[in-house]
Protein backbone atom coordinates (compact mmCIF):
# COMPACT_ATOMS: atom_id res chain seq x y z
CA UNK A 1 -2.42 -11.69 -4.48
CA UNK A 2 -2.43 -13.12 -8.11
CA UNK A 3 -0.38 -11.29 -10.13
CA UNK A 4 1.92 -9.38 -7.77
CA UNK A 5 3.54 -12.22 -6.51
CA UNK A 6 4.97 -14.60 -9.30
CA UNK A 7 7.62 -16.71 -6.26
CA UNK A 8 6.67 -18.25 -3.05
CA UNK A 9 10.06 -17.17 -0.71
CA UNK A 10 10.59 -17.25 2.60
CA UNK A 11 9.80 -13.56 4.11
CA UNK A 12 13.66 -12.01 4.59
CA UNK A 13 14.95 -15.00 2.33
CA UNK A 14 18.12 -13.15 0.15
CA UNK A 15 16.21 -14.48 -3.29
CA UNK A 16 13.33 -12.15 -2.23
CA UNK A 17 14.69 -8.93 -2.68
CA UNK A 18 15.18 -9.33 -6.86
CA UNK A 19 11.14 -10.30 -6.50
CA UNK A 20 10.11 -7.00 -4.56
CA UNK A 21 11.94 -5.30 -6.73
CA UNK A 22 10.03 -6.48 -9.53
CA UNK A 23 6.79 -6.02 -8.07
CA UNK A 24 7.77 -2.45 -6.88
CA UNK A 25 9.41 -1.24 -9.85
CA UNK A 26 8.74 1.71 -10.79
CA UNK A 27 7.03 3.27 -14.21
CA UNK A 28 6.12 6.07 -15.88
CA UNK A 29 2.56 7.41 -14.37
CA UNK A 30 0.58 6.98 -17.40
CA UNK A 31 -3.93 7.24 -17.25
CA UNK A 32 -4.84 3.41 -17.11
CA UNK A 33 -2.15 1.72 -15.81
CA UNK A 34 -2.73 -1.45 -14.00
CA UNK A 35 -0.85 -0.62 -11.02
CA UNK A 36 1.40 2.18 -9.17
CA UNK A 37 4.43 2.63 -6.73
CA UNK A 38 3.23 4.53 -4.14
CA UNK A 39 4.60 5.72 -0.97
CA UNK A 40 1.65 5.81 2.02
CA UNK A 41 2.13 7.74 5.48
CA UNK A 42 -0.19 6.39 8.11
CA UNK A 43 -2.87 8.08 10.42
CA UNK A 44 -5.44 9.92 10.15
CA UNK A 45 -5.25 13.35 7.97
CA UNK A 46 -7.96 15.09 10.60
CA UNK A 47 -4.49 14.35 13.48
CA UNK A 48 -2.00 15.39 11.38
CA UNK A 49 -1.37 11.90 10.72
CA UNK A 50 -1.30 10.34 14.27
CA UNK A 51 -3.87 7.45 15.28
CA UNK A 52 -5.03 5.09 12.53
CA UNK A 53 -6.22 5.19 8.89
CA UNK A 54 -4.36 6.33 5.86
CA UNK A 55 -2.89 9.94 5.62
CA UNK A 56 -1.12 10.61 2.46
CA UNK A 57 -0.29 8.53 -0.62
CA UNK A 58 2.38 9.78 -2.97
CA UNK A 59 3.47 8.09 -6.04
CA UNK A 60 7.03 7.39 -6.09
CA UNK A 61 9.40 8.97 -7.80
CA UNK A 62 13.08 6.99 -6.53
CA UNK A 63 12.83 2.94 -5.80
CA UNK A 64 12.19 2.20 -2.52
CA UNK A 65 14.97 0.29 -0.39
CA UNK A 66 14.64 -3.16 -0.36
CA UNK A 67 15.71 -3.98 3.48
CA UNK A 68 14.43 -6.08 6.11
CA UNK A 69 13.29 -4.01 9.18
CA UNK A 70 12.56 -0.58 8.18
CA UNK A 71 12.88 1.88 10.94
CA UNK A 72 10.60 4.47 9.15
CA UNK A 73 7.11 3.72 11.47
CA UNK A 74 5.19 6.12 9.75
CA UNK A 75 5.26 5.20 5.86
CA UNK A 76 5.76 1.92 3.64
CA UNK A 77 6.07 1.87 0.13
CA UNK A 78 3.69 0.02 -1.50
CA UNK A 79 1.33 -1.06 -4.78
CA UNK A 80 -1.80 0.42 -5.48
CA UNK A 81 -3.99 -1.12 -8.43
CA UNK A 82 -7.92 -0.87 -9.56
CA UNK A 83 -10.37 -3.38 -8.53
CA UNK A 84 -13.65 -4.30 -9.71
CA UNK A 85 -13.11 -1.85 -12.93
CA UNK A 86 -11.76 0.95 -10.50
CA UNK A 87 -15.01 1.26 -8.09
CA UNK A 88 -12.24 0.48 -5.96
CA UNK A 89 -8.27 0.34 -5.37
CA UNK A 90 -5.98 -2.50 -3.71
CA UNK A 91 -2.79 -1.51 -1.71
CA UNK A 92 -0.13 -4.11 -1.47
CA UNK A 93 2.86 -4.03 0.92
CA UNK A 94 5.94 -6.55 1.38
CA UNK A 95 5.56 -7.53 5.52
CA UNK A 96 9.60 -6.65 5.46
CA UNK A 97 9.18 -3.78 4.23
CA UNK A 98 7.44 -2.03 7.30
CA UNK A 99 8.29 -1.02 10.61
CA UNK A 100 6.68 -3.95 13.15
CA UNK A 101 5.42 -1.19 15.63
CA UNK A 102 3.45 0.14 12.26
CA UNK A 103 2.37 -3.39 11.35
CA UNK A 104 1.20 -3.78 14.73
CA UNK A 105 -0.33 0.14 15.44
CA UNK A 106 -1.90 -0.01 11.68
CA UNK A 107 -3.20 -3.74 11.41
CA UNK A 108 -4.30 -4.36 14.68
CA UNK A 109 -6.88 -7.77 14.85
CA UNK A 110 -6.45 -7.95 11.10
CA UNK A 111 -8.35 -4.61 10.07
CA UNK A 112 -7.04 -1.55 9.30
CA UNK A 113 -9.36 1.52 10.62
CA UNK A 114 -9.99 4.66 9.05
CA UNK A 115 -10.67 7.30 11.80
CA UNK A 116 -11.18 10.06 8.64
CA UNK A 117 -11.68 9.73 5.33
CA UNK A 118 -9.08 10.12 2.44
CA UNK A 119 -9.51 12.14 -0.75
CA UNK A 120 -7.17 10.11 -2.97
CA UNK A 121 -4.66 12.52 -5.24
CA UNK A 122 -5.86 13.47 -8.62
CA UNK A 123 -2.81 12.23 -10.66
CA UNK A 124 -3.52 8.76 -8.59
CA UNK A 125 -7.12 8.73 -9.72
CA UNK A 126 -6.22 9.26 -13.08
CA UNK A 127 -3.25 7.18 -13.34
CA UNK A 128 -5.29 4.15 -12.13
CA UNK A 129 -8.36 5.46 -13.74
CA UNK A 130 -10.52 5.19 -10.69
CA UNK A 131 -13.82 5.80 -10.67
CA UNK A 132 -13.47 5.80 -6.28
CA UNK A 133 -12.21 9.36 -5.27
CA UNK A 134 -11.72 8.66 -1.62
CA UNK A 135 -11.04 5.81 0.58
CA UNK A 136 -14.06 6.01 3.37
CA UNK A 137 -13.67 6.21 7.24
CA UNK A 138 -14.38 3.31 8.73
CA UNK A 139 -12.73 -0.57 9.12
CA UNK A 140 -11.25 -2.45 6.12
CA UNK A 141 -10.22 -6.14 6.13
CA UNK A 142 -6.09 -6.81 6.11
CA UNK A 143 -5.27 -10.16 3.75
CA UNK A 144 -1.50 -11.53 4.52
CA UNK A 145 -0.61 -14.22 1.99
CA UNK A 146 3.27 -15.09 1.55
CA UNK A 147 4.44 -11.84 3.10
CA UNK A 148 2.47 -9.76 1.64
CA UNK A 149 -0.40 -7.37 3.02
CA UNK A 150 -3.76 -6.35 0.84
CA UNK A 151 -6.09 -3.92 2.08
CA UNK A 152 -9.05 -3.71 -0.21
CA UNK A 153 -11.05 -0.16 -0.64
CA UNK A 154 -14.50 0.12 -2.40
């Protein structure tokens, strides 16, 4: 995960919630930043946002808590930067800071599946300075190193 993760911790370890909040902290939405605080609702927007896939992304506006166990299912906050000069985006997420029912529903055999596509906001395309507009239907690999989850969209 390079440079979102500076500290290998334990997953639910107490020294790990000063780190997430460091990688989650929140700034000012500015065109070209080099990554964004997001908040992302799961499912597919075609089922109002049952099944699988990705139905809304939102960038935050508060800090997201920094518990173990979240009992929200549907959402996670997470980290979305550009890859490969913004032909593509990366979303991030702490494991802790999901529901397991989601990390199990959403991750299933280590792919996430888009059953519709997703246009990705305007004010998130500009903020990142992406060149990708929407995030494709169709099956995307799920990375988990030290607690953390990448899902890579080109």
């Amino acid at each position: 995960m390079g440079n979102l993760l500076s500290t290998k911790l334990p997953i639910g370890s107490p020294g790990r919630a000063p780190m997430l909040r460091s990688v989650f902290e929140l700034r000012q939405i500015t065109k070209g930043m080099q990554q964004l605080s997001c908040d992302v609702v799961f499912g597919s927007p075609s089922a109002d946002c049952l099944g699988t896939g990705v139905c809304k992304i939102s960038a935050l506006g508060v800090m997201p808590g920094i518990k173990s166990g979240s009992r929200d299912c549907a959402r996670a906050p997470g980290i979305l930067a550009p890859i490969d000069g913004g032909a593509g985006v990366s979303m991030v997420f702490a494991r802790e800071m999901m529901c397991t029912k989601l990390l199990r529903n959403q991750f299933r055999k280590g792919v996430l599946t888009l059953e519709s596509s997703y246009r990705l906001p305007a004010t998130i395309i500009s903020a990142l300075a992406l060149r990708i507009r929407t995030l494709k239907k169709g099956e995307y690999r799920v990375e988990e190193v030290d607690g953390f989850i990448r899902i890579n969209f080109r």
